[in-house]
Every structure is written in C-alpha cells, then in structure tokens.
N, C-alpha and C. Protein backbone atom coordinates (compact mmCIF):
# COMPACT_ATOMS: atom_id res chain seq x y z
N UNK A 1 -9.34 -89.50 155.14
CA UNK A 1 -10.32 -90.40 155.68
C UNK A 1 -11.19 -89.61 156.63
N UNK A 2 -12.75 -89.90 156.62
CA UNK A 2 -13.71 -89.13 157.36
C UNK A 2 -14.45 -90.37 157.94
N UNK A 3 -15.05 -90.04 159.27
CA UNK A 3 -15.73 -90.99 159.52
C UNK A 3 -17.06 -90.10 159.55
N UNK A 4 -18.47 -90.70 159.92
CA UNK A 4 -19.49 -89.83 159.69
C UNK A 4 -20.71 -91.35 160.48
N UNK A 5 -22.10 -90.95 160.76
CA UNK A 5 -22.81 -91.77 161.22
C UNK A 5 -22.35 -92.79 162.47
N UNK A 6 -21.61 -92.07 163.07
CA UNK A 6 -20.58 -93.16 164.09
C UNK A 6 -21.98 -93.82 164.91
N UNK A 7 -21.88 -95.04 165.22
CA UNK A 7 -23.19 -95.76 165.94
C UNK A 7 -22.09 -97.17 167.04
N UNK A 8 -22.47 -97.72 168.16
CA UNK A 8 -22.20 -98.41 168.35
C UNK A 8 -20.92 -99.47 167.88
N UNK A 9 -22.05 -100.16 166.27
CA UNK A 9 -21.86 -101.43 166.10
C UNK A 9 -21.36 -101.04 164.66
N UNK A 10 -21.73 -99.85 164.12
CA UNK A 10 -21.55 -98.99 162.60
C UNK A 10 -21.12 -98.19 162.37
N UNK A 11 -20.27 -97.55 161.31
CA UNK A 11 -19.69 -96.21 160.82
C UNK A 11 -19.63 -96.14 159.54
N UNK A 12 -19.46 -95.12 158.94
CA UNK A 12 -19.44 -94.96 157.37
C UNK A 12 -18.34 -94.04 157.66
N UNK A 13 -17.40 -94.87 156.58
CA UNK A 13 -15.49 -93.66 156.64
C UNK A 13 -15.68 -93.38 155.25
N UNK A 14 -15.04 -92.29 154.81
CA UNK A 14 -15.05 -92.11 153.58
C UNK A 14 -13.73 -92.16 153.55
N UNK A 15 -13.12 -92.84 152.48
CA UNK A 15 -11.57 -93.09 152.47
C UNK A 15 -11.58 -92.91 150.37
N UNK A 16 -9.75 -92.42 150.35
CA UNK A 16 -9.27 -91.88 149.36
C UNK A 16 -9.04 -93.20 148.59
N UNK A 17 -9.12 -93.30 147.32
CA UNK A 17 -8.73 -94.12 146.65
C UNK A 17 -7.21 -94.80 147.41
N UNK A 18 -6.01 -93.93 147.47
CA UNK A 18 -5.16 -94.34 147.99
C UNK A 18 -5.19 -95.22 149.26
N UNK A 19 -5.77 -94.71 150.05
CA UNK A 19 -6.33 -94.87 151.69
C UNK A 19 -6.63 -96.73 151.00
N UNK A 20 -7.83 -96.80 150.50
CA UNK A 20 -8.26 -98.01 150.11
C UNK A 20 -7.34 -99.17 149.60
N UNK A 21 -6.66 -98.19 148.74
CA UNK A 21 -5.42 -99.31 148.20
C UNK A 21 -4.46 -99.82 149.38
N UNK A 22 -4.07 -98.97 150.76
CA UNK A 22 -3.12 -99.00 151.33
C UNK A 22 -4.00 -100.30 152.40
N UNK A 23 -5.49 -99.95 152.75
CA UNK A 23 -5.62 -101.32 153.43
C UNK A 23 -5.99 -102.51 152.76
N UNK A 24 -6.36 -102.38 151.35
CA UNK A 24 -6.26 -103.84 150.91
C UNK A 24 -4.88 -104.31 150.68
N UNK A 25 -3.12 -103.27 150.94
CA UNK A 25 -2.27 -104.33 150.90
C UNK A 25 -1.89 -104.55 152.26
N UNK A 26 -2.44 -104.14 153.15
CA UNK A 26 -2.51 -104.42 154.33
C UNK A 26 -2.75 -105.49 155.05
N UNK A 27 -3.94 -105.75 154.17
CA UNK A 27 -4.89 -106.99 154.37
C UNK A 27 -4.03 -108.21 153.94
N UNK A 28 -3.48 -107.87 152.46
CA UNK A 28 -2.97 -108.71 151.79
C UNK A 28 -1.54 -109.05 152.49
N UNK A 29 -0.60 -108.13 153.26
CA UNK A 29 0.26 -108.40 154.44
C UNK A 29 -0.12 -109.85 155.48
N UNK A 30 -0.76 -109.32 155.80
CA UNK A 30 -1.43 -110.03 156.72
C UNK A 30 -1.65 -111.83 156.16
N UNK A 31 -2.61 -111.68 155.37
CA UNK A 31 -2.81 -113.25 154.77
C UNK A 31 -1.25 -114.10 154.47
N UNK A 32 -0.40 -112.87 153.67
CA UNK A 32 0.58 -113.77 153.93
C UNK A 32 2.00 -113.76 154.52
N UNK A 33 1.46 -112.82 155.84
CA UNK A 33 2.51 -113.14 156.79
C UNK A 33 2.37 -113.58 157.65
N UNK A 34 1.03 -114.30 158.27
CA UNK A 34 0.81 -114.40 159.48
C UNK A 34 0.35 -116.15 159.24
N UNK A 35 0.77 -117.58 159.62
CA UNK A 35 0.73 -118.10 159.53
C UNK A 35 -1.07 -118.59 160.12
N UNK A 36 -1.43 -119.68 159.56
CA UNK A 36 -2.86 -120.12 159.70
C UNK A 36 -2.98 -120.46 160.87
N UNK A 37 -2.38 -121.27 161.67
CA UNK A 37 -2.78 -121.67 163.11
C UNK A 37 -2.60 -120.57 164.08
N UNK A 38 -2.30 -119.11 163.45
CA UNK A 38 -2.26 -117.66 164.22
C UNK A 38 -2.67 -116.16 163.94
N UNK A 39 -3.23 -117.01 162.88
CA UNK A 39 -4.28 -115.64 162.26
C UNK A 39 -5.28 -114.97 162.69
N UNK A 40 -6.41 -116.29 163.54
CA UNK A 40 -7.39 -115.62 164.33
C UNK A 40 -7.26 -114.89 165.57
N UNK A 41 -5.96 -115.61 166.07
CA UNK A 41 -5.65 -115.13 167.77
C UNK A 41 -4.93 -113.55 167.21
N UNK A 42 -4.34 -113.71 166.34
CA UNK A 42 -3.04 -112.28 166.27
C UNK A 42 -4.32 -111.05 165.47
N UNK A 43 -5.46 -111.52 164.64
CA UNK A 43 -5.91 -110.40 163.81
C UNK A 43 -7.54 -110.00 164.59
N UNK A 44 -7.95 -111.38 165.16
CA UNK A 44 -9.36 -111.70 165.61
C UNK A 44 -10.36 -111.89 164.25
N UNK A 45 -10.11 -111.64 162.87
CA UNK A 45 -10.81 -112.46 161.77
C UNK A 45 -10.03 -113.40 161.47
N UNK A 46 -10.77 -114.65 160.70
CA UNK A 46 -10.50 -115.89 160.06
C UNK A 46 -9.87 -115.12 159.13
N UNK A 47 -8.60 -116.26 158.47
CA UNK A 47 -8.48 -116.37 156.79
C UNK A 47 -9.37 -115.34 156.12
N UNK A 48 -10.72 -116.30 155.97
CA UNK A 48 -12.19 -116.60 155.01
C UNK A 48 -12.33 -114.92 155.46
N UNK A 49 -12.37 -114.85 156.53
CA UNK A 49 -13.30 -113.13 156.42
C UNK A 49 -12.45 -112.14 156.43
N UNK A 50 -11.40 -112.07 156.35
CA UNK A 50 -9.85 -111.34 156.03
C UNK A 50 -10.42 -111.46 154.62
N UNK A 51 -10.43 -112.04 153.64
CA UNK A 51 -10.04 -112.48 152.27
C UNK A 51 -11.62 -111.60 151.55
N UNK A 52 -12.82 -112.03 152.37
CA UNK A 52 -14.03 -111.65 152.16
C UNK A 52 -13.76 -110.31 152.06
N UNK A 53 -13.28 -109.59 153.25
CA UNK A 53 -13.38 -108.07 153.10
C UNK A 53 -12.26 -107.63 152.22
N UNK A 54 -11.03 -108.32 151.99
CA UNK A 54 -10.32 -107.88 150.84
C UNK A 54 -10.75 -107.58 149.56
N UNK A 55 -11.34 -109.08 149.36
CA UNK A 55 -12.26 -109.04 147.92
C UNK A 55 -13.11 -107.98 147.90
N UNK A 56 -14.13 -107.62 149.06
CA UNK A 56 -14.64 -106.30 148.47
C UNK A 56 -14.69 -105.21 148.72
N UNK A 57 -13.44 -104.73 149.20
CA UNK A 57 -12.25 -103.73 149.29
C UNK A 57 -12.00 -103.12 147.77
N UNK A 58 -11.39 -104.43 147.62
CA UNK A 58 -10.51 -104.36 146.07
C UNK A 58 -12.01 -104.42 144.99
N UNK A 59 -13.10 -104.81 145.04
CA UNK A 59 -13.84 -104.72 144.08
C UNK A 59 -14.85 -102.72 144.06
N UNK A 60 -14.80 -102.30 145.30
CA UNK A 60 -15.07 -100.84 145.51
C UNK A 60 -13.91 -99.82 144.81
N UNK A 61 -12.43 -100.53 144.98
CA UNK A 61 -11.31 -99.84 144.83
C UNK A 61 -11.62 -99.89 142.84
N UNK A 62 -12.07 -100.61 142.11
CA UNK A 62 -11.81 -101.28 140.94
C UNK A 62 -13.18 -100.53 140.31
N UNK A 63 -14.11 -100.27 141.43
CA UNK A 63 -15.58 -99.33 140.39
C UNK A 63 -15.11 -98.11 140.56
N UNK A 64 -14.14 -97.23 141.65
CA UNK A 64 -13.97 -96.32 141.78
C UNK A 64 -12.84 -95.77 140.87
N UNK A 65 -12.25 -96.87 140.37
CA UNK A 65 -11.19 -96.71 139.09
C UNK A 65 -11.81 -96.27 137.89
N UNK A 66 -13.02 -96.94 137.64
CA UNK A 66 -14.33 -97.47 136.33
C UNK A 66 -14.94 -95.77 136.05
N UNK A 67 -15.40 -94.80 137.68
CA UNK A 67 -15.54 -93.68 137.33
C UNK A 67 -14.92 -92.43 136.76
C-alpha cells in the first residue's frame, strides 16, 4: 500500500489486490458484527455508507480481476 497526493480532506493509496480484498472483509466484519443501534457511535459511518463503500470496494476489486 502507497499513499501519494496526501491533501487535507484527500489521498490516493494504491493498494494490492489482496490489500483490497482484506478491507472489503473487513468492512464486511463490521456490518455483521456490530449491531445497528452501535454502528455509527463504534465505526463513525452509517450501515448505508459502510455498505456504499463496500460495494465499490468490491466492484474496483472485480475490474481489477477483469484485467
């Protein structure tokens, strides 16, 4: 993993296929271990935007398979 353009509010990481896989099951940990009325306080994202960045996690992880 590289990070590069570091800014404030922005960064661009370059991460390994593996790397990628390891935080979308990370993510996927999370959704279902952490109960709903304690998800926002314990992670600081919702559900909805946990799930958002999973989905396109796993859809980068799935074109990078395609090449």
């Amino acid at each position: 993993m590289e990070a590069k353009n570091i800014t404030k509010d922005k960064m661009t990481i370059d991460f390994t296929s593996e790397e990628l896989s390891f935080l979308c099951n990370t993510i996927n940990e999370a959704l279902e271990a952490v109960e709903e009325w304690e998800f926002q306080t314990r992670t600081g994202k919702t559900r909805e935007q946990a799930t958002e960045v999973q989905t396109r996690l796993m859809e980068l992880l799935d074109e990078a398979k395609r090449m």
